[in-house]
Protein backbone atom coordinates (compact mmCIF):
# COMPACT_ATOMS: atom_id res chain seq x y z
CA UNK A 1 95.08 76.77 148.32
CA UNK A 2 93.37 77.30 151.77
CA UNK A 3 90.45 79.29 152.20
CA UNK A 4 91.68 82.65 153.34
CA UNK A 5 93.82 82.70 150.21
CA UNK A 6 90.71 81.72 147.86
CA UNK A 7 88.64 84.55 149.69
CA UNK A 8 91.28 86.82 148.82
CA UNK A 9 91.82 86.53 145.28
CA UNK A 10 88.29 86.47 145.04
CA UNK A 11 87.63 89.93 146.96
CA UNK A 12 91.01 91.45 144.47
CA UNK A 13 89.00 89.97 141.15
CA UNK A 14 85.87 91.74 142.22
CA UNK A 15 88.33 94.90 142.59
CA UNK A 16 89.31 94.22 138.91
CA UNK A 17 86.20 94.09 137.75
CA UNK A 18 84.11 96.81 139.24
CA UNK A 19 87.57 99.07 138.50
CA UNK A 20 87.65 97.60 134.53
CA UNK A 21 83.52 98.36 134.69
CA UNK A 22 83.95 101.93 136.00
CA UNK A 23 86.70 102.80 133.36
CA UNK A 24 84.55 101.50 130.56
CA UNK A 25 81.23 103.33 131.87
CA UNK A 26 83.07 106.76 131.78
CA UNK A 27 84.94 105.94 128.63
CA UNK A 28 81.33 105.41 127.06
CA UNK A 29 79.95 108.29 129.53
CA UNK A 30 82.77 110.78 127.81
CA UNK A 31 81.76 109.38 124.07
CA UNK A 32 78.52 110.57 124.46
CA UNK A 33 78.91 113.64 126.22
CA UNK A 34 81.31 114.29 123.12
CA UNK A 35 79.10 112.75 120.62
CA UNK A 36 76.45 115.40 121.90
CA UNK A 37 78.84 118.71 122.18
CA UNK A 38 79.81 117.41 118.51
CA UNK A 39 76.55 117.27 117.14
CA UNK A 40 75.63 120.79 119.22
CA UNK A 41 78.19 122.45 117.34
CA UNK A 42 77.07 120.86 113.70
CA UNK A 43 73.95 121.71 114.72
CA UNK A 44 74.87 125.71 115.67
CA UNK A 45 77.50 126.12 112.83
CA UNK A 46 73.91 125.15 110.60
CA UNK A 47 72.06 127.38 112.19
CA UNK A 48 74.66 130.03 111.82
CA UNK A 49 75.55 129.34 108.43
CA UNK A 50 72.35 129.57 106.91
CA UNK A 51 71.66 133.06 108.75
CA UNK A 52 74.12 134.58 107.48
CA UNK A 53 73.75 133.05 104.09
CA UNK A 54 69.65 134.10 104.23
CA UNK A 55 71.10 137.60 105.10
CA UNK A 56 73.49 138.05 102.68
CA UNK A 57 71.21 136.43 99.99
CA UNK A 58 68.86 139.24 101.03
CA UNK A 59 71.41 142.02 100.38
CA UNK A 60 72.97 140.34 96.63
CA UNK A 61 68.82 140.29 95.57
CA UNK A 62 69.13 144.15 96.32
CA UNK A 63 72.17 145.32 95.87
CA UNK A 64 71.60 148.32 93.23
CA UNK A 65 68.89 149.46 95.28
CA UNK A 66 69.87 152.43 96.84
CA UNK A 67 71.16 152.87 100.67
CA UNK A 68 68.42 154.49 101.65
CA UNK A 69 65.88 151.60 100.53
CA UNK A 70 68.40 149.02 102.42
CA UNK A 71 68.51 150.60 105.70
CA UNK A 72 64.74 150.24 105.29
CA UNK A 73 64.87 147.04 104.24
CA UNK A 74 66.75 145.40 106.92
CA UNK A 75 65.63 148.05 109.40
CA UNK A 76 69.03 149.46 110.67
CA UNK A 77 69.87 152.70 110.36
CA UNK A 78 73.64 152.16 111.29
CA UNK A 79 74.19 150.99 107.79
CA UNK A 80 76.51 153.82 105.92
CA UNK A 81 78.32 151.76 102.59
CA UNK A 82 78.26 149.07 100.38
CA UNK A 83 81.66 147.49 100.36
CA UNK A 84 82.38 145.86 97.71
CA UNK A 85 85.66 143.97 96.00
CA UNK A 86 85.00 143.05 92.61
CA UNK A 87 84.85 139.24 92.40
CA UNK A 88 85.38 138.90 96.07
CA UNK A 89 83.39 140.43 98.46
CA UNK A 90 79.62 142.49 98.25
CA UNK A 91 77.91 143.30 101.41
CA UNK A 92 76.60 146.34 103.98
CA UNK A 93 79.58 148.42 106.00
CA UNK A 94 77.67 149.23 109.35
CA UNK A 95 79.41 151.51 111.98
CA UNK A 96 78.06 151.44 115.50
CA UNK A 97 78.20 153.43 118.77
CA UNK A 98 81.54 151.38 119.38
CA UNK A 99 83.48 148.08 118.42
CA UNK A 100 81.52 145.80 120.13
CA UNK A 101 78.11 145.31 118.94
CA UNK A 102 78.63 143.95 115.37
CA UNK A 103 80.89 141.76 116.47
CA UNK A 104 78.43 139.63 117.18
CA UNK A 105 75.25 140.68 115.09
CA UNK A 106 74.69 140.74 111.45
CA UNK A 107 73.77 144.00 109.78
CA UNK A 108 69.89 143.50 109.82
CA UNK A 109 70.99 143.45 113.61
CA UNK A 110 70.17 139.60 114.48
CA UNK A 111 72.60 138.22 116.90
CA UNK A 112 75.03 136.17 114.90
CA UNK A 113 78.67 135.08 115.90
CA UNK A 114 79.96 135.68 112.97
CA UNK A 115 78.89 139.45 113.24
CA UNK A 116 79.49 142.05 110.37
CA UNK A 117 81.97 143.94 108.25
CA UNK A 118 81.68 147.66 110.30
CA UNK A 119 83.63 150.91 110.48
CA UNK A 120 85.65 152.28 113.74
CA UNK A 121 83.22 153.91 115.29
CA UNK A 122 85.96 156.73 115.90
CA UNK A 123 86.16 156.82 111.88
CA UNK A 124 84.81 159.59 109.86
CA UNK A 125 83.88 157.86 106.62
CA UNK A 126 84.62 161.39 104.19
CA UNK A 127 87.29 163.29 106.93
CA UNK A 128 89.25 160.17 108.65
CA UNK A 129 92.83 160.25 107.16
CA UNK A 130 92.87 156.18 108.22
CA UNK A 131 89.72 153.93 108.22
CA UNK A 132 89.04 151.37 110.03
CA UNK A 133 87.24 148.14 109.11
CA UNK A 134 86.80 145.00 111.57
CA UNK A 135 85.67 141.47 110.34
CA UNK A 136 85.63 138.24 111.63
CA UNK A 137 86.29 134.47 109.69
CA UNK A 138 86.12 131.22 110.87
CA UNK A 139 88.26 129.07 109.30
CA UNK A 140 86.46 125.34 107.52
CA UNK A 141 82.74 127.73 107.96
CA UNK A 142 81.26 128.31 104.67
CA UNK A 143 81.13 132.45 104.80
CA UNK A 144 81.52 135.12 102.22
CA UNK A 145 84.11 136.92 103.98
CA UNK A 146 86.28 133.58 104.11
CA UNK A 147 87.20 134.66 100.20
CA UNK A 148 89.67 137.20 101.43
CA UNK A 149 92.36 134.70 102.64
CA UNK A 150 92.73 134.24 98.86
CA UNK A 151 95.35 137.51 99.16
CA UNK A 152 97.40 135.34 100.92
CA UNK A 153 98.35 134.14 97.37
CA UNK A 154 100.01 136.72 95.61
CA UNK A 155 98.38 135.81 92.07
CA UNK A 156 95.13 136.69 93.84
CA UNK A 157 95.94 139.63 95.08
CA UNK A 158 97.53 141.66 92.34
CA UNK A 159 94.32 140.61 90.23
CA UNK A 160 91.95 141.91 92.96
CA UNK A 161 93.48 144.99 93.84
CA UNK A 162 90.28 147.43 93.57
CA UNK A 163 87.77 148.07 96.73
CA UNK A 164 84.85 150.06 96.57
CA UNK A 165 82.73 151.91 99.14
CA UNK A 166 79.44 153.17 98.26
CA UNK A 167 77.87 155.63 100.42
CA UNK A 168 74.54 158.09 99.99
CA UNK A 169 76.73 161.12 97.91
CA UNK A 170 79.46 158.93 96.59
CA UNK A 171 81.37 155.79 95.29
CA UNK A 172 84.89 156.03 96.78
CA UNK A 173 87.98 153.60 94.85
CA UNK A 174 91.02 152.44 96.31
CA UNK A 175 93.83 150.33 95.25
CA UNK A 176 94.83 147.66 97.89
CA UNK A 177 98.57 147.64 98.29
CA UNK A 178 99.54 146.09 101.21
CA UNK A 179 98.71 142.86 102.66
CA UNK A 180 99.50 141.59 106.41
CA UNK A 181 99.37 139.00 108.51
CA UNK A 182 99.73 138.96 112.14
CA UNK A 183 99.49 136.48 115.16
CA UNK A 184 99.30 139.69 117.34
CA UNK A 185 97.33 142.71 117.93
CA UNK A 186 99.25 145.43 116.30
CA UNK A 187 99.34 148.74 119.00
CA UNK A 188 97.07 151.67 118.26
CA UNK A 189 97.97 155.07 118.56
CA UNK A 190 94.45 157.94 118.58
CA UNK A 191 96.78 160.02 116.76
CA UNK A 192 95.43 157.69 113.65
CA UNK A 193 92.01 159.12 113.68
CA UNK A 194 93.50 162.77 113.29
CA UNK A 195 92.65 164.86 110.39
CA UNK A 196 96.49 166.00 109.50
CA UNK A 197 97.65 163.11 109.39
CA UNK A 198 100.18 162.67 107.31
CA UNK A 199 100.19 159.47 105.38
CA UNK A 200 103.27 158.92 103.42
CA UNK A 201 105.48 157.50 106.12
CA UNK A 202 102.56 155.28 107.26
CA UNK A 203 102.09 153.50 103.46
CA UNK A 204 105.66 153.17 103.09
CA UNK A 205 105.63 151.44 106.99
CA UNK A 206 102.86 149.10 105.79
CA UNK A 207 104.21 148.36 102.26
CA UNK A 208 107.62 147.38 104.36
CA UNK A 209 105.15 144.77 106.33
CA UNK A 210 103.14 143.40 103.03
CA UNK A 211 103.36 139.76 102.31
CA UNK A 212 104.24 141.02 98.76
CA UNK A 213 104.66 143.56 96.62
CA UNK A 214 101.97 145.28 94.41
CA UNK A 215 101.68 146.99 91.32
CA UNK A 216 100.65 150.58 92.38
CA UNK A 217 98.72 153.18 90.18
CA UNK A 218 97.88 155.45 93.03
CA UNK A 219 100.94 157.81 93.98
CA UNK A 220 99.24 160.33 96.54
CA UNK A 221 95.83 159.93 98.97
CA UNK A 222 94.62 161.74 101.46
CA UNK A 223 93.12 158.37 103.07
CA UNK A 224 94.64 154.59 103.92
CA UNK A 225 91.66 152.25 104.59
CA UNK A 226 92.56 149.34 106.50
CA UNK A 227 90.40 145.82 106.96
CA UNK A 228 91.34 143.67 109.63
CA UNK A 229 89.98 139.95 109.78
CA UNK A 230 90.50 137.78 112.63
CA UNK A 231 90.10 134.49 111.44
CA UNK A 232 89.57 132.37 114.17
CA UNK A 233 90.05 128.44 113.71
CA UNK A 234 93.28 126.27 115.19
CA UNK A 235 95.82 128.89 113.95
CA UNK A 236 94.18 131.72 114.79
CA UNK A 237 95.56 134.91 113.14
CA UNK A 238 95.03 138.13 111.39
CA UNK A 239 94.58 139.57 107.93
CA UNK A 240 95.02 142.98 107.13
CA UNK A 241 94.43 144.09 103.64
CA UNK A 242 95.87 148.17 103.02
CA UNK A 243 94.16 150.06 100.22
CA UNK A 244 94.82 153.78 99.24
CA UNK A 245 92.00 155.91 98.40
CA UNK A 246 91.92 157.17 94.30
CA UNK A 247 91.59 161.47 94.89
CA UNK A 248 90.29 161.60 90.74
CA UNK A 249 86.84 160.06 92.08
């Protein structure tokens, strides 16, 4: 082998292994850059976690105090219900200037990306014909609200059919009776928030769209409330539960 030749495969070896050094500096470069996003996001679902948990704990130590004393409390005055669903749910309904704020703020009003259970604030909590109620989930996070995917099992649901809303004059009942899932954004008419609003084609639409069918005690109601959950995760979808409000309360 003459010289020229050596040189050569000499020169195309150093090639080799700068090129084999580069691809195994950015392979390690990437691991720790992922390594580090990784442990960012253990880090903030934490953090997360145990604010909402701290808040929530806050309410459940208070609970039968009265609305009034709450708002105080956790200094928000755009608190208006307890919501409750008897072995499934207890927290604060909060309804804002619109549908953006408490999407990403508790309801002591901390910023929080889990956000809070709230009210349209188009909705008329005594008047409205249809409420509205908007909550978020993330799917594999440890959060209260993550106990309503349970309707997606019929036995569940038809044993968890009552929802309560508390407010300063009254406790409101209602039966759920519908419950949906959706990958899509269902459209939205304003005619919803009108006062004559009739209701019977509209439960007999969303009892058409329910996973399953209910038991039903409440014939007639002059209000559908609806909760919508987005819960976010790899399959991303969203759960609508449909309750009918009881008129003897």
């Amino acid at each position: 082998m003459d010289t020229s030749t050596k040189r050569l495969l000499y020169r195309v070896m150093i090639i080799v292994v700068i090129g084999a050094f580069t691809v195994f500096l950015s392979n390690v470069t990437n691991a720790l850059v992922n390594r580090h996003m990784m442990e960012q996001y253990e880090k903030e679902l934490e953090e997360t976690e145990q604010a909402v948990s701290l808040t929530e704990a806050s309410f459940l130590e208070q609970e039968t105090r009265s609305l009034e004393y709450l708002r105080g409390t956790f200094q928000n005055d755009d608190i208006i219900a307890k919501l409750s669903i008897p072995g499934v749910l207890s927290t604060l309904l909060v309804k804002g200037d619109d549908n953006q704020f408490y999407r990403t703020h508790l309801f002591d009003r901390t910023e929080n990306k889990t956000g809070s259970i709230f009210l349209d604030y188009r909705n008329e909590m005594t008047s409205s014909p249809r409420l509205f109620l908007y909550g978020r989930d993330f799917d594999h996070w440890n959060l209260s609200i993550h106990e309503l995917q349970n309707y997606l099992d019929p036995n569940f649901g038809v044993n968890h059919q009552e929802l309560f809303l508390e407010t300063d004059q009254e406790v409101y009942r209602y039966e759920i009776f519908s419950v949906e899932v959706s990958r899509e954004e269902p459209e939205m008419s304003e005619t919803v928030f009108e006062e004559a609003l009739d209701l019977s084609d509209t439960i007999h639409e969303l009892e058409r769209r329910s996973r399953y069918l209910f038991p039903t005690k409440v014939t007639k109601t002059k209000q559908i409330l609806t909760m919508k959950t987005v819960v976010e995760g790899e399959d991303t979808f969203l759960l609508f539960l449909h309750a009918k409000r009881r008129e003897d309360t």
